[in-house]
C-alpha atoms as a PDB file:
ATOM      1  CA  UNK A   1     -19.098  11.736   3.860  1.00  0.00           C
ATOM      2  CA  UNK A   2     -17.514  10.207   0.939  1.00  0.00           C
ATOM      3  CA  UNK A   3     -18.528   7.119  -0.369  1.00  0.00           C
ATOM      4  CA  UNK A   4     -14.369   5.243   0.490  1.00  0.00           C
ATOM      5  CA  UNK A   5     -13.608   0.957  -0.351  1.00  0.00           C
ATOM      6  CA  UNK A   6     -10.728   0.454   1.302  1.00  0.00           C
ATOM      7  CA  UNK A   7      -8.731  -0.982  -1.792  1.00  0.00           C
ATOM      8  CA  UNK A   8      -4.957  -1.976  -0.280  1.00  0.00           C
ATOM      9  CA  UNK A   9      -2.926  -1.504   2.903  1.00  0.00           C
ATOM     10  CA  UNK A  10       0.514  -0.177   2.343  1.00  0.00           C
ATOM     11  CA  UNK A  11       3.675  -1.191   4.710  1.00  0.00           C
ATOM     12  CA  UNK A  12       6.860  -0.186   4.056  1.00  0.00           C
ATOM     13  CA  UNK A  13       9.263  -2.710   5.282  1.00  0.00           C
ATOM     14  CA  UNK A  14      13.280  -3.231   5.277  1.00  0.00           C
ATOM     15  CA  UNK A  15      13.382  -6.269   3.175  1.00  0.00           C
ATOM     16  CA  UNK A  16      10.465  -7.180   0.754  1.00  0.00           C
ATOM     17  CA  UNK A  17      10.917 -10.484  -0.585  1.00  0.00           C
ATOM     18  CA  UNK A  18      11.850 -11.539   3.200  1.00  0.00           C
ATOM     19  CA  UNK A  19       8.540  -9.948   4.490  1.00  0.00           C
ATOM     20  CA  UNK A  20       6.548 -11.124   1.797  1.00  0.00           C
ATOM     21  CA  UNK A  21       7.657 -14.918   2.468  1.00  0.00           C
ATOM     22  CA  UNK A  22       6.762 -13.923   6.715  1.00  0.00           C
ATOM     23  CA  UNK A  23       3.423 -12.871   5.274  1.00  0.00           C
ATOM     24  CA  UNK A  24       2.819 -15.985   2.974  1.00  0.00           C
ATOM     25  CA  UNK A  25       3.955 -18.473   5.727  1.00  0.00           C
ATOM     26  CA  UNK A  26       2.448 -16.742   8.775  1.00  0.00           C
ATOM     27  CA  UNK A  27      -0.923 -15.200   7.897  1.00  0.00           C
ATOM     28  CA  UNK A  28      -1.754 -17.078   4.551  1.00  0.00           C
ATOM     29  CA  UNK A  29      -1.122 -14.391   2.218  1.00  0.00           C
ATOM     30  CA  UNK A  30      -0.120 -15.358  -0.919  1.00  0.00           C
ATOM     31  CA  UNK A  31       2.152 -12.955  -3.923  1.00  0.00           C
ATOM     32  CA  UNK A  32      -0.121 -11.715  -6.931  1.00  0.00           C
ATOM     33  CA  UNK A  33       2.894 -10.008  -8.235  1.00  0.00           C
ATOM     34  CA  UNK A  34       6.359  -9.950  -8.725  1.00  0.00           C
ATOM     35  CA  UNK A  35       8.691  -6.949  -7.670  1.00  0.00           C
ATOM     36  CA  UNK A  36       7.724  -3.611  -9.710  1.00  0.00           C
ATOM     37  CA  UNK A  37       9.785  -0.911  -9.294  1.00  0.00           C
ATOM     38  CA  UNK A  38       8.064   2.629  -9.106  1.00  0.00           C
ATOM     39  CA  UNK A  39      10.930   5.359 -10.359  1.00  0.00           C
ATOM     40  CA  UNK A  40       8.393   7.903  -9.606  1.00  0.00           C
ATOM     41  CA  UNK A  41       8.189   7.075  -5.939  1.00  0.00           C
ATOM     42  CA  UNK A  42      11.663   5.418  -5.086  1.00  0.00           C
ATOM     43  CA  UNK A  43      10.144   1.868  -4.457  1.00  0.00           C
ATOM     44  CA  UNK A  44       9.759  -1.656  -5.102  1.00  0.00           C
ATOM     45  CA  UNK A  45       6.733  -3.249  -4.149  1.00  0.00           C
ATOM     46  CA  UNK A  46       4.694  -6.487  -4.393  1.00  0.00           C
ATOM     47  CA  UNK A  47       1.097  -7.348  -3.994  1.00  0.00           C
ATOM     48  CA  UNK A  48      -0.059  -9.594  -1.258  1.00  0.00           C
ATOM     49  CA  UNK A  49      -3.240 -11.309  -1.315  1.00  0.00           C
ATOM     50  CA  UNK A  50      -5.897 -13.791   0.981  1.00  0.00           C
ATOM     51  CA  UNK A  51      -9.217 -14.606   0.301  1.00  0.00           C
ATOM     52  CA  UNK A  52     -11.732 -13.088   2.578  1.00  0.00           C
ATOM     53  CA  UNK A  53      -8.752 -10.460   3.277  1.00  0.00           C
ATOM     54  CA  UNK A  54      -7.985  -6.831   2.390  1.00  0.00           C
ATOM     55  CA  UNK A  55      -4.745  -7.094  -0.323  1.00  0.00           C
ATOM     56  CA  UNK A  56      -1.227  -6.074   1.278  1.00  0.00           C
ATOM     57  CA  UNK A  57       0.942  -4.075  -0.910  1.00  0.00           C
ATOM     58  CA  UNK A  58       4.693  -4.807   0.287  1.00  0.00           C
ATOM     59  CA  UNK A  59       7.118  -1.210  -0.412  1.00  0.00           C
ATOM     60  CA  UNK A  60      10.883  -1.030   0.278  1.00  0.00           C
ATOM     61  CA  UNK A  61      12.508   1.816  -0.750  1.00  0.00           C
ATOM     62  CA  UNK A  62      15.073   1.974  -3.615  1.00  0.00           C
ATOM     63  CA  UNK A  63      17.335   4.867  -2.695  1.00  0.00           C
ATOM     64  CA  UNK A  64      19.457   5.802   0.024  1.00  0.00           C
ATOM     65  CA  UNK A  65      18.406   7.694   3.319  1.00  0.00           C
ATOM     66  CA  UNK A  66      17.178   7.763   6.122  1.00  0.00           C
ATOM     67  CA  UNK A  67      13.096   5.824   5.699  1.00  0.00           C
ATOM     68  CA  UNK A  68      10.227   5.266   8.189  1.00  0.00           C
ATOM     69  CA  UNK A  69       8.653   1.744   8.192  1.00  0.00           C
ATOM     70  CA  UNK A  70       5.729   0.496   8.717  1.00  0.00           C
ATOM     71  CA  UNK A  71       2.459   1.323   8.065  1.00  0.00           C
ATOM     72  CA  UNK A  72       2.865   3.627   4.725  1.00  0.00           C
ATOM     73  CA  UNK A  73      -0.277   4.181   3.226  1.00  0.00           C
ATOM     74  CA  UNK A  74      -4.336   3.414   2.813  1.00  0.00           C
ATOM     75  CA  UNK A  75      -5.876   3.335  -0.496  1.00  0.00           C
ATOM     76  CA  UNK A  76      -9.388   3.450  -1.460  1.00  0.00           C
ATOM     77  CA  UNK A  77     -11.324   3.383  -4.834  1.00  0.00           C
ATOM     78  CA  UNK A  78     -13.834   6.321  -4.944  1.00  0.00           C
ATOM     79  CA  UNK A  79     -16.573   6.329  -7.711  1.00  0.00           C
ATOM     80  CA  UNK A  80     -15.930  10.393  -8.031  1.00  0.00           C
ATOM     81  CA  UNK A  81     -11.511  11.223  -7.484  1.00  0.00           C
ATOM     82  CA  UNK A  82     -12.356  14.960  -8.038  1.00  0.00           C
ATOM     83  CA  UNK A  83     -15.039  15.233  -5.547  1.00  0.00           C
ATOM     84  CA  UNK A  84     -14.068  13.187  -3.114  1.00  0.00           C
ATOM     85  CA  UNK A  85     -10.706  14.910  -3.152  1.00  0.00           C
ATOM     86  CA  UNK A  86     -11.926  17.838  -2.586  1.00  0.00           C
ATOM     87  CA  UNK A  87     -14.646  16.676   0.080  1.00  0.00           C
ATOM     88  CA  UNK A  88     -11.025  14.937   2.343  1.00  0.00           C
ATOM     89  CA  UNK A  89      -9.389  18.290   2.087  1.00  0.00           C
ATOM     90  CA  UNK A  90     -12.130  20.127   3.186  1.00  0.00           C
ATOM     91  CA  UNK A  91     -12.437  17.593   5.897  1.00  0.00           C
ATOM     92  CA  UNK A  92      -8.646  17.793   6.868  1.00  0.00           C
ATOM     93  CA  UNK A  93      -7.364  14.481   5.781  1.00  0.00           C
ATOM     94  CA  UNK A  94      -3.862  14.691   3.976  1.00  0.00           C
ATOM     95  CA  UNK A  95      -4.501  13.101   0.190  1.00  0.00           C
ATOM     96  CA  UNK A  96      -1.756  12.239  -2.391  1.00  0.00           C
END
């Protein structure tokens, strides 16, 4: 088994400064960052944190179409990317 930290939880939601200030009032989160748009991937997104709590990263996307939302991805820091990579796909887990 690969030695996985859960880094980040990824949601992809309709409206992210809306969400972000449901997140901040609700649960206690609190924005690390502003808006960054990622060209590469067609999003905006913004960081989310709370002590004690695994950090929230806040997508929308940028272009038109139809989009799922909700929970969009899990990312984990790996001491090895090469290995462990390799270890997931031999496993069956779907890696990007």
């Amino acid at each position: 088994m690969p030695d996985l930290r859960l880094d980040h939880i990824g949601i992809q939601v309709r409206d992210l400064l809306r969400t972000a200030e449901a997140f901040e009032r609700l649960f206690g989160y609190r924005r690390v960052t502003d808006p960054v748009v990622n060209t590469r991937h067609g999003v905006s997104g913004v960081f989310l944190e709370k002590p004690d709590s695994i950090p929230i990263k806040l997508i929308t996307p940028v272009t038109p179409g139809p989009h799922a939302y909700g929970l969009h991805h899990l990312a984990f820091m790996v001491p090895d990317l090469e290995s462990t990579l390799v270890e997931l796909g031999v496993a069956g887990a779907r890696t990007l």
